[in-house]
Protein backbone atom coordinates (compact mmCIF):
# COMPACT_ATOMS: atom_id res chain seq x y z
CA UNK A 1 -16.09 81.04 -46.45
CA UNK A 2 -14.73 80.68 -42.54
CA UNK A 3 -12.28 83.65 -43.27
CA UNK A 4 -15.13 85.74 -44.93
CA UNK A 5 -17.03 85.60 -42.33
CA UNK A 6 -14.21 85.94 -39.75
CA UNK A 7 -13.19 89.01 -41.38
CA UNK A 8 -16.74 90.58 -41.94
CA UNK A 9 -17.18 89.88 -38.03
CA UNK A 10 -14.19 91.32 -37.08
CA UNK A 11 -14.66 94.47 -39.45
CA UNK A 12 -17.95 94.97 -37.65
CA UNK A 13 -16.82 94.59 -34.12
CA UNK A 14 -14.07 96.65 -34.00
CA UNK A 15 -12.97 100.32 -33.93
CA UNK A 16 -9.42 102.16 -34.92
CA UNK A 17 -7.85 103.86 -32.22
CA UNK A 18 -4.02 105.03 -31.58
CA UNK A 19 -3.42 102.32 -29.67
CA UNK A 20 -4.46 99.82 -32.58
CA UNK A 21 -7.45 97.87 -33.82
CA UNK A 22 -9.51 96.72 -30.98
CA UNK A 23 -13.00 94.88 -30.34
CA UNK A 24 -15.51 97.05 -28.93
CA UNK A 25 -17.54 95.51 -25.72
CA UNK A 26 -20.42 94.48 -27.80
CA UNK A 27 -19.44 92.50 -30.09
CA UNK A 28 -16.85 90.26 -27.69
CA UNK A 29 -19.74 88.09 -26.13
CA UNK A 30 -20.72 87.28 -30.14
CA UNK A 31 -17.22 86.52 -31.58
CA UNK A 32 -16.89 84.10 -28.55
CA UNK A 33 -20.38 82.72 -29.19
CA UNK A 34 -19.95 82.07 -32.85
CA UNK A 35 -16.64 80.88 -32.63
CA UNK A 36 -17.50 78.42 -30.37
CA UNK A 37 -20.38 77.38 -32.70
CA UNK A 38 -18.19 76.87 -35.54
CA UNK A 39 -15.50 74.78 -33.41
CA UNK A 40 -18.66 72.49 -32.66
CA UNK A 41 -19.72 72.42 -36.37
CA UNK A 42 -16.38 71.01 -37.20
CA UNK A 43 -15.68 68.63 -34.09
CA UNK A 44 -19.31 66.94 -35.11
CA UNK A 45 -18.63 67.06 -38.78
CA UNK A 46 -15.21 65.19 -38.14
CA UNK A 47 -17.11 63.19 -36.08
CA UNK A 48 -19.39 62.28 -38.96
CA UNK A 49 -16.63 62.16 -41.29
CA UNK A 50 -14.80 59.43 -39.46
CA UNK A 51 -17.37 57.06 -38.11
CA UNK A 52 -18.73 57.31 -42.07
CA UNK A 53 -15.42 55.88 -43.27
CA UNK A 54 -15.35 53.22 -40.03
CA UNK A 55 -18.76 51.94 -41.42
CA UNK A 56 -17.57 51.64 -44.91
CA UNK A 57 -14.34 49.97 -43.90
CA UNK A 58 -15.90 47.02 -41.69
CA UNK A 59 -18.08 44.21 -43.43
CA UNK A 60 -21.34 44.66 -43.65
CA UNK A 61 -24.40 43.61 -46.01
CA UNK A 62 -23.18 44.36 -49.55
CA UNK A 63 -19.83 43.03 -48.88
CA UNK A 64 -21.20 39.90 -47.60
CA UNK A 65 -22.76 39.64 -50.75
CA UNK A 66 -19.56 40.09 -52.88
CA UNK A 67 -17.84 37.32 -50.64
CA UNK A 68 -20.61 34.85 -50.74
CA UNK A 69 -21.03 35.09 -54.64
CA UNK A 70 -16.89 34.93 -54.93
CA UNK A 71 -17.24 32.09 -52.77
CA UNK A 72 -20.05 30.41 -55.01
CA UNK A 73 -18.36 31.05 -57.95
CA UNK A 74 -14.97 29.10 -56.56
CA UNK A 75 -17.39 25.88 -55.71
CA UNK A 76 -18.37 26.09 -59.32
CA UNK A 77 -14.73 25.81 -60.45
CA UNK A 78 -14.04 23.00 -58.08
CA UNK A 79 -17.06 21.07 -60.04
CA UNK A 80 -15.24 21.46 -62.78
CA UNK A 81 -12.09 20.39 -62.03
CA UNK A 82 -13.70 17.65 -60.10
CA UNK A 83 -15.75 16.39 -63.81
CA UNK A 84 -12.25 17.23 -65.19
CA UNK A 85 -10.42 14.99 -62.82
CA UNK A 86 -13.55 12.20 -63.34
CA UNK A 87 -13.31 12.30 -67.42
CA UNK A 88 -9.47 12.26 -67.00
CA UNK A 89 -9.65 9.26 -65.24
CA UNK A 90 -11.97 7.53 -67.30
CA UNK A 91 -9.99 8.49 -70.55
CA UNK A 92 -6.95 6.78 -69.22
CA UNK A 93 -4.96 9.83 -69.26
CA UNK A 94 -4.19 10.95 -66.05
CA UNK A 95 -0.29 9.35 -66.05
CA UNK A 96 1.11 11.31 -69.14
CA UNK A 97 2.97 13.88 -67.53
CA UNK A 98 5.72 12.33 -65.64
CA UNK A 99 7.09 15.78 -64.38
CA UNK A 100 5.12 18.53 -62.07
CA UNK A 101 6.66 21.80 -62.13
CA UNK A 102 4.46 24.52 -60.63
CA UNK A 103 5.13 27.16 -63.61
CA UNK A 104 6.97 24.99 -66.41
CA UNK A 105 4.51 22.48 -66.87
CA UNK A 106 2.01 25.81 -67.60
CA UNK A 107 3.60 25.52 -71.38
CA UNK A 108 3.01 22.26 -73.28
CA UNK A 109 5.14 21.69 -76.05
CA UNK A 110 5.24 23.38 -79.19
CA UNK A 111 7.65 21.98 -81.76
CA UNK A 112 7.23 18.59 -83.00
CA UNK A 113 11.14 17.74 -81.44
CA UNK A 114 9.61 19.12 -77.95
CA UNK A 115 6.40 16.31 -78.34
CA UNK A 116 8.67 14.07 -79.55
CA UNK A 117 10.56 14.67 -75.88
CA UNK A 118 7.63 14.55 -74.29
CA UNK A 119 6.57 11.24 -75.83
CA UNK A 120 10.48 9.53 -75.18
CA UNK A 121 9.79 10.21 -71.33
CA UNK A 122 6.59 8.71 -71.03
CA UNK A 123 7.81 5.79 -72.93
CA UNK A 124 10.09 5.42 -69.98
CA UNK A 125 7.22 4.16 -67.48
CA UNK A 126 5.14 1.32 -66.80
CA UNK A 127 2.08 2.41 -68.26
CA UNK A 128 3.40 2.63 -71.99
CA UNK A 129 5.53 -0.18 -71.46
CA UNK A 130 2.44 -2.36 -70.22
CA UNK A 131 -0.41 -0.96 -71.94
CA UNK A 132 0.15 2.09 -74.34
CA UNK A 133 3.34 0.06 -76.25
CA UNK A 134 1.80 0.42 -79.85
CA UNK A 135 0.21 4.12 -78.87
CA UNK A 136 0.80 6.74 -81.58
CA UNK A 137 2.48 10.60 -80.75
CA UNK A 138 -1.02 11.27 -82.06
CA UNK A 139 -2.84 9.78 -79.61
CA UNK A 140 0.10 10.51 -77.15
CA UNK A 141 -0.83 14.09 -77.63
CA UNK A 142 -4.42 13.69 -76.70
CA UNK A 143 -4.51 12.30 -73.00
CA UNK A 144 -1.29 14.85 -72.29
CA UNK A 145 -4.24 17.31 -73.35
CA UNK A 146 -6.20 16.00 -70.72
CA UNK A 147 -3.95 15.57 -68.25
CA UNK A 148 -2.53 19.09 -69.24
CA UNK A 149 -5.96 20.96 -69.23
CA UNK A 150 -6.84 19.24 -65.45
CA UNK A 151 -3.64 20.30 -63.98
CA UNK A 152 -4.15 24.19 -65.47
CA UNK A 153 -7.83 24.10 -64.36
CA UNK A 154 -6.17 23.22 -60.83
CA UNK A 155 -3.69 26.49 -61.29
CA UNK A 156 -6.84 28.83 -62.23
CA UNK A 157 -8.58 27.23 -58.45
CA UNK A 158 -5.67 28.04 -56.89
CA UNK A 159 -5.57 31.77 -58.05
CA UNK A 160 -9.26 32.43 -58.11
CA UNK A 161 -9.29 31.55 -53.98
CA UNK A 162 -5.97 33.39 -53.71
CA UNK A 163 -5.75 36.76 -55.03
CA UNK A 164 -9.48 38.00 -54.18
CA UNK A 165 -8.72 36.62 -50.77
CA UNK A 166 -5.73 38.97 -50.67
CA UNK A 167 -8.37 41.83 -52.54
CA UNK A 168 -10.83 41.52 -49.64
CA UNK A 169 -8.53 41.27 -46.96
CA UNK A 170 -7.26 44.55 -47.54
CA UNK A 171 -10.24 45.96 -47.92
CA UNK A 172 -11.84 44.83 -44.90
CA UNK A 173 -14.22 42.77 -46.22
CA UNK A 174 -13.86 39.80 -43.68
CA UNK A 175 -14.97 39.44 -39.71
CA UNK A 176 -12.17 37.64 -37.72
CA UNK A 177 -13.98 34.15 -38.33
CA UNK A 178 -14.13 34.93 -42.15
CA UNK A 179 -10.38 35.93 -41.92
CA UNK A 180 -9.64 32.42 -40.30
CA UNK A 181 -12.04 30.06 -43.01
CA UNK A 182 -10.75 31.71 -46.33
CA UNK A 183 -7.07 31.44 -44.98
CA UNK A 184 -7.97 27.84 -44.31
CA UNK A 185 -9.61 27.15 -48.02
CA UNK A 186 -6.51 28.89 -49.58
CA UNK A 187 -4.02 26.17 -47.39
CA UNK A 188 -6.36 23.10 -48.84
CA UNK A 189 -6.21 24.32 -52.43
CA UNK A 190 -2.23 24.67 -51.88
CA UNK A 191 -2.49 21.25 -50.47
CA UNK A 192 -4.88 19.89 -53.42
CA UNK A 193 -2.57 20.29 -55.86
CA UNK A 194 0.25 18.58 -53.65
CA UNK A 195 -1.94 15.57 -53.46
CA UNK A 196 -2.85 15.11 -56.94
CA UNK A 197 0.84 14.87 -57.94
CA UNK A 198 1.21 12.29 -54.70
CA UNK A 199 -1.52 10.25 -55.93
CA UNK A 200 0.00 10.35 -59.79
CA UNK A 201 3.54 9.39 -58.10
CA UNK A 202 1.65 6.15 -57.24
CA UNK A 203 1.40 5.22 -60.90
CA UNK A 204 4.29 6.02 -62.21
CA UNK A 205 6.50 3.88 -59.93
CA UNK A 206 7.69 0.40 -61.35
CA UNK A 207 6.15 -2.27 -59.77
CA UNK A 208 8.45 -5.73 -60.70
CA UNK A 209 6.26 -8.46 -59.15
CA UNK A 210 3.10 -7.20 -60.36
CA UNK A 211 1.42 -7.98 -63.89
CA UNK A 212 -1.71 -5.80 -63.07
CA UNK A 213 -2.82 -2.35 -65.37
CA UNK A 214 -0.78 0.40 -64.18
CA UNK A 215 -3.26 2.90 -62.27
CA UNK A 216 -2.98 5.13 -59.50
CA UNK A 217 -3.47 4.23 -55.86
CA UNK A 218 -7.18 4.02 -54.95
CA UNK A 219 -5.84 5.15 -51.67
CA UNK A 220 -4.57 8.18 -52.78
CA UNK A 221 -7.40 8.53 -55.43
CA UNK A 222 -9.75 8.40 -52.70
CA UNK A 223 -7.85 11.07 -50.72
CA UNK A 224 -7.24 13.50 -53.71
CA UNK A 225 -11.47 13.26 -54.62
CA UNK A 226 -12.02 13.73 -50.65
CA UNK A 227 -10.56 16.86 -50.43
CA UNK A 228 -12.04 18.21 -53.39
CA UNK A 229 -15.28 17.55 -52.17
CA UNK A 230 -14.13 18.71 -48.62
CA UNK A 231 -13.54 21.98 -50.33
CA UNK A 232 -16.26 22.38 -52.63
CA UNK A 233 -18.81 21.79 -49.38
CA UNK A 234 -17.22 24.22 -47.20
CA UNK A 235 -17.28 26.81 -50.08
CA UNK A 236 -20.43 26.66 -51.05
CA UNK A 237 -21.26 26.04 -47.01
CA UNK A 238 -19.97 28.94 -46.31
CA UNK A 239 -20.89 31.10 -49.65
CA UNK A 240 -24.63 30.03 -48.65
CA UNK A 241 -24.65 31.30 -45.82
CA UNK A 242 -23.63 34.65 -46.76
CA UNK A 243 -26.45 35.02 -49.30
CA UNK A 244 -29.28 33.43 -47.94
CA UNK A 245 -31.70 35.11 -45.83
CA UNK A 246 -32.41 33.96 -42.35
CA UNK A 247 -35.89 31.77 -42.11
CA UNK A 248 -38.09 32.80 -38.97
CA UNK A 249 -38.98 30.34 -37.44
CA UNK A 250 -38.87 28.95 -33.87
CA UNK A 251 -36.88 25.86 -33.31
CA UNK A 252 -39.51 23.18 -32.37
CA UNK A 253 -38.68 19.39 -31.40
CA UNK A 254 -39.68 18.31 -34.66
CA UNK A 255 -37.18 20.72 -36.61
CA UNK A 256 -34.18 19.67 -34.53
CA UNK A 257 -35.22 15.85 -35.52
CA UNK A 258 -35.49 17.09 -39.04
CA UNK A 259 -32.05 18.89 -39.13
CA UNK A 260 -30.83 15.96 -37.48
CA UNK A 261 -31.97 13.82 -40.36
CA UNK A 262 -30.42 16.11 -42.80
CA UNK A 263 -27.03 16.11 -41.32
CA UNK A 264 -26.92 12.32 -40.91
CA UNK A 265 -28.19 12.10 -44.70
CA UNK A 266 -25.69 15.15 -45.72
CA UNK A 267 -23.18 12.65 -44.68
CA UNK A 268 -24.05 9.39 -46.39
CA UNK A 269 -24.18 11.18 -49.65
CA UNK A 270 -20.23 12.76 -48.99
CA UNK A 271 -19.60 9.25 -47.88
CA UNK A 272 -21.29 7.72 -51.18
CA UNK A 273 -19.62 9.84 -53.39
CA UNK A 274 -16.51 8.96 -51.46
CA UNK A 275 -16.56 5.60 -52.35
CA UNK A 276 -17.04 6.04 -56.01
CA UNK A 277 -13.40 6.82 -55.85
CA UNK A 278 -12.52 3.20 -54.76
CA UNK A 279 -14.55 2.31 -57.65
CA UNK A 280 -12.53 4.35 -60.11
CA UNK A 281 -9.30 3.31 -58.59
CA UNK A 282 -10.44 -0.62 -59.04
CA UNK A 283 -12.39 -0.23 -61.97
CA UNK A 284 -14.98 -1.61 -59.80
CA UNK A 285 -17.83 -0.89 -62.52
CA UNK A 286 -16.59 -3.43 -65.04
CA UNK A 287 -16.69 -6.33 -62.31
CA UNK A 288 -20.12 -6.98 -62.55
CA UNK A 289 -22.37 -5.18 -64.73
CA UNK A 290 -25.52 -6.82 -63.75
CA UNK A 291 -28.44 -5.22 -61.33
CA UNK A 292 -30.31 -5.82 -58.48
CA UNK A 293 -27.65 -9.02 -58.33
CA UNK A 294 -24.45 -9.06 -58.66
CA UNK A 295 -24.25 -12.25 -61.22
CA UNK A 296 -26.52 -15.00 -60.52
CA UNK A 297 -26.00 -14.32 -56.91
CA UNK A 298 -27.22 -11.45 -54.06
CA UNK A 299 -24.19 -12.25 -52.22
CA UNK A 300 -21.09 -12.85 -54.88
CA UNK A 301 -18.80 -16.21 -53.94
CA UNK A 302 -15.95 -13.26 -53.92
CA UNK A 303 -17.12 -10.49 -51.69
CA UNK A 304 -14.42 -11.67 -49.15
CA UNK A 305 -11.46 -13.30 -51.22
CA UNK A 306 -8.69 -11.44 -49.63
CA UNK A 307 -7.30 -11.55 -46.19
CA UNK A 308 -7.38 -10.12 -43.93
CA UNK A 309 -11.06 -9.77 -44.22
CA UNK A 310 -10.75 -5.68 -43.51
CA UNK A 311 -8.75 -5.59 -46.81
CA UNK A 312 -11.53 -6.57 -48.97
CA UNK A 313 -13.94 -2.83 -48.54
CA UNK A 314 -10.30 -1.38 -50.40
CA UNK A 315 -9.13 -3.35 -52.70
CA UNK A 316 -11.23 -6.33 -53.78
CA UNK A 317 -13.53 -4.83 -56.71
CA UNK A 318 -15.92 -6.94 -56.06
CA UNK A 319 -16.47 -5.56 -52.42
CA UNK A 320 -15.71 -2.27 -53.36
CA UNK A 321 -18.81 -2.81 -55.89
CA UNK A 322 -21.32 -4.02 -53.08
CA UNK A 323 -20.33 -1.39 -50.66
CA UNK A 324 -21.09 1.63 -53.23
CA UNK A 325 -24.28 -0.48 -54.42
CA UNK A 326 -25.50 -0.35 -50.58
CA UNK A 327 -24.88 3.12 -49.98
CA UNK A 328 -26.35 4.30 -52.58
CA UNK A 329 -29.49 3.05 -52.09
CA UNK A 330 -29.32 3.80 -48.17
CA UNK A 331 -28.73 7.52 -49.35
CA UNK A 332 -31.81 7.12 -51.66
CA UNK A 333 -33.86 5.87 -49.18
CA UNK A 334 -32.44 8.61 -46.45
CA UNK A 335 -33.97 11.33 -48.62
CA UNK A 336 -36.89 9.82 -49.14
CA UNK A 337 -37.66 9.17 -45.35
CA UNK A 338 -36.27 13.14 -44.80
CA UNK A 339 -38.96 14.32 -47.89
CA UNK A 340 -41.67 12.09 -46.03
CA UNK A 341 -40.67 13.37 -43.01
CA UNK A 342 -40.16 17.10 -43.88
CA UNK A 343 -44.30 16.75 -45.73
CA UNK A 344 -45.90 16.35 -42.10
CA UNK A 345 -44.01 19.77 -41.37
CA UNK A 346 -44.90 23.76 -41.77
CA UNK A 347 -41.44 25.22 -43.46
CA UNK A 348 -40.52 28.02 -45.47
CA UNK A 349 -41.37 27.51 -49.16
CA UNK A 350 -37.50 28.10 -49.97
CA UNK A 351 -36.60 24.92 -47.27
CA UNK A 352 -39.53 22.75 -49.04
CA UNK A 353 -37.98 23.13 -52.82
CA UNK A 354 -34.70 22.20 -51.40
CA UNK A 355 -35.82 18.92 -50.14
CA UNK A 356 -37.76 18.58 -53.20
CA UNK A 357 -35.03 19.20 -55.75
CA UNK A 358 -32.70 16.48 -53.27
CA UNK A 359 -35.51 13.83 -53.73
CA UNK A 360 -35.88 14.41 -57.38
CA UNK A 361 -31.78 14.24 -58.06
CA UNK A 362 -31.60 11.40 -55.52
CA UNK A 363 -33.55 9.39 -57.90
CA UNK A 364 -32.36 10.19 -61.04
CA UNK A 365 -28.57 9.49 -59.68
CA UNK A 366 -29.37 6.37 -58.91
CA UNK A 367 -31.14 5.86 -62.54
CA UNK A 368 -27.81 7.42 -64.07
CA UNK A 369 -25.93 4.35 -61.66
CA UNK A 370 -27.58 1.52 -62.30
CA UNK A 371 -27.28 2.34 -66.32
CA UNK A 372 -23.94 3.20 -66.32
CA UNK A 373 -23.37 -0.38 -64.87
CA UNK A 374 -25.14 -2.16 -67.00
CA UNK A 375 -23.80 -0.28 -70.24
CA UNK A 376 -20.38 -1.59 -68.81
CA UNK A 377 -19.36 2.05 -68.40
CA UNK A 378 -19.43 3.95 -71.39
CA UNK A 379 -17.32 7.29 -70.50
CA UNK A 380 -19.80 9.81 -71.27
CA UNK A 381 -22.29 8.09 -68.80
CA UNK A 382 -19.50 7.43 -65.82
CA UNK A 383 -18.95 11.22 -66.26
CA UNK A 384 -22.38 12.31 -65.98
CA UNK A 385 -22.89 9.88 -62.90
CA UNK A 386 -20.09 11.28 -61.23
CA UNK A 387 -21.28 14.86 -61.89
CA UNK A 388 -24.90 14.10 -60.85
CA UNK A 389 -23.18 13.03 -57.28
CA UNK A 390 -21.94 16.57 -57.56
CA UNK A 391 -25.35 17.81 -58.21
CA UNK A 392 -26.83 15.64 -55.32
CA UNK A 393 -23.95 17.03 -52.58
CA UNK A 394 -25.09 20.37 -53.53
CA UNK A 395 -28.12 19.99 -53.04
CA UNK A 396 -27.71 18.31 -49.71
CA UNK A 397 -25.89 21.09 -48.58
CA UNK A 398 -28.38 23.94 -49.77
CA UNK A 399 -31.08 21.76 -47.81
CA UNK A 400 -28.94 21.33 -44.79
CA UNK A 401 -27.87 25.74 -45.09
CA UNK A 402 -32.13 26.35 -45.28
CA UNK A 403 -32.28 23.96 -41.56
CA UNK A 404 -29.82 25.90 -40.47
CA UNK A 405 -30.91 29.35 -40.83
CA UNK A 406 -34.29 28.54 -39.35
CA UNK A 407 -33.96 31.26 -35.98
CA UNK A 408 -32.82 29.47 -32.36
């Protein structure tokens, strides 16, 4: 269309002559004006074309949105390998692979000569030697399952943070500060995995002068769950945060006291959950299945067998008992004083169901505690305790992620 209208122009405006095709005087002045038009036309339309692909390459609302729901869905697959990691624990089946291979182990055996392999190797340590000696390849084959099916659940974490991170980045999805957390939650999945074959290390290793069950190292235990929750809080932290609308509201002494609260309570219930772990590690829960007391007694004749005294809150079950008893109910009663506290206050609707749904799971975890102690800890109740203090971390955080967005 430019050339047809070049040419018509130039048709127009000019006249034949011997000396050649030239412009008369008229027309000049209106090829100048309308070419300089058209070179304006196209300078603003690149204009427009470029700064149209700049906003479409930087992050904005929608891809926020993609990010935080990627980012949600990864905290849901940490629950599960967390539950995974709780019911493997529980079944007793968490030292039947003696090997980690990264890719490998991703195959379990097929022919009855590879199972029977499989079994000969883990006949080879303590805990088949000490517990497991009459166990069956049958039953062999069911807590490798287990064991098999956490460790691949681990694998599909590890990719579902990994290659969308390497999608988005590409595409420009992340801000600088984005780039910096997801790079950071792709490292501590990378280093998840490590751990969890460091803490099953710990159980495999012969141990001459002790006569005890073989288990894993609560230490390590402890460390592995940590993380896991460390991760699962600052994915759904962050994945929150993306999705939620901002709250307007001003920030008033009363709100800073009541995000205060939150964060302190926030903390106790990471820290409760925390010390289930110790629990698991000690099988803590079988010690004494009794409640309010531990016995006959408030305070047990063995809260403080071992010495030095500090050694005790890690490895006497008995302490390690008492000390998840007390925080529980301290966490309890910190959401009830932050529900009280939050009543005598105007917040967004969004902020008050929060606190409400907190309250309501803070109760009903302790209800799922106390029964799974005094039913001497049947698995299918450990495992729904230990997801409900899942359920109640969540929550915390969604609470504390409402507090947060109200406007400074």
């Amino acid at each position: 269309m430019l050339l047809s209208s070049l040419r018509s122009l130039v048709v127009s405006g000019c006249r034949t002559s011997g000396k050649g095709l030239q412009f008369s005087n008229i027309q000049r002045p209106a090829l100048r004006q309308w070419v300089a038009r058209r070179g304006q036309t196209t300078v603003v339309a690149e204009a427009g074309s470029t700064s149209s692909s700049a906003a479409a390459s930087v992050p904005n609302a929608a891809t926020n949105r993609i990010v935080g729901r990627w980012l949600l869905g990864c905290s849901g697959l940490v629950v599960g390998a967390v539950v995974l990691g709780g019911v493997t624990r529980l079944t007793e089946s968490g030292l039947s692979m003696v090997d980690w291979h990264l890719v490998k182990e991703m195959k379990p055996p097929q022919t009855q000569a590879e199972w029977e392999a499989e079994f000969q190797k883990y006949q080879q340590f303590p805990e088949f030697k000490i517990m497991n000696h009459s166990m069956t390849l049958t039953e062999f084959k069911f807590i490798f399952y287990m064991e098999w099916g956490h460790r691949m659940w681990g694998r599909l974490v590890g990719l579902a943070y990994i290659l969308p991170t390497v999608y988005f980045w590409r595409k420009g999805y992340f801000t600088r500060p984005m780039k910096g957390c997801v790079l950071g939650l792709c490292g501590f999945v990378c280093f998840q995995g490590l751990l969890g074959w460091y803490m099953v290390k710990s159980g495999l290793e012969e141990k001459p002068d002790s006569y005890d069950v073989p288990r894993v190292s609560q230490y390590r235990l402890a460390a592995h769950l940590g993380s896991a929750l460390a991760l699962y809080c600052a994915s759904l932290w962050t994945g929150l945060s993306l999705l939620l609308p901002a709250n307007k509201l001003p920030n008033t002494h009363q709100l800073m006291r009541l995000r205060r609260l939150a964060q302190g309570t926030g903390g106790l219930v990471f820290l409760t959950a925390l010390s289930g772990a110790f629990v698991a590690g000690l099988d803590a829960g079988l010690v004494y299945n009794s409640f309010p007391k531990m016995g006959e007694r408030w305070l047990p004749d063995d809260l403080l067998a071992f010495s030095p005294t500090l050694k005790n809150f890690f490895e006497n079950p008995t302490t390690v008992q008492f000390d998840h008893r007390i925080l529980g109910i301290s966490t309890v009663s910190a959401i009830t004083g932050l529900y009280l506290f939050s009543r005598r206050m105007r917040l967004p609707r969004r902020a008050k169901i929060a606190i409400g749904c907190l309250t309501a799971m803070a109760y009903a975890q302790v209800g799922l505690g106390i029964s799974t102690l005094l039913l001497y800890v049947p698995t299918p109740l450990a495992a729904t305790h230990q997801s409900g203090s899942l359920a109640l971390l969540s929550l915390a955080i969604w609470v504390l992620t409402e507090l947060r967005r109200v406007a400074k």
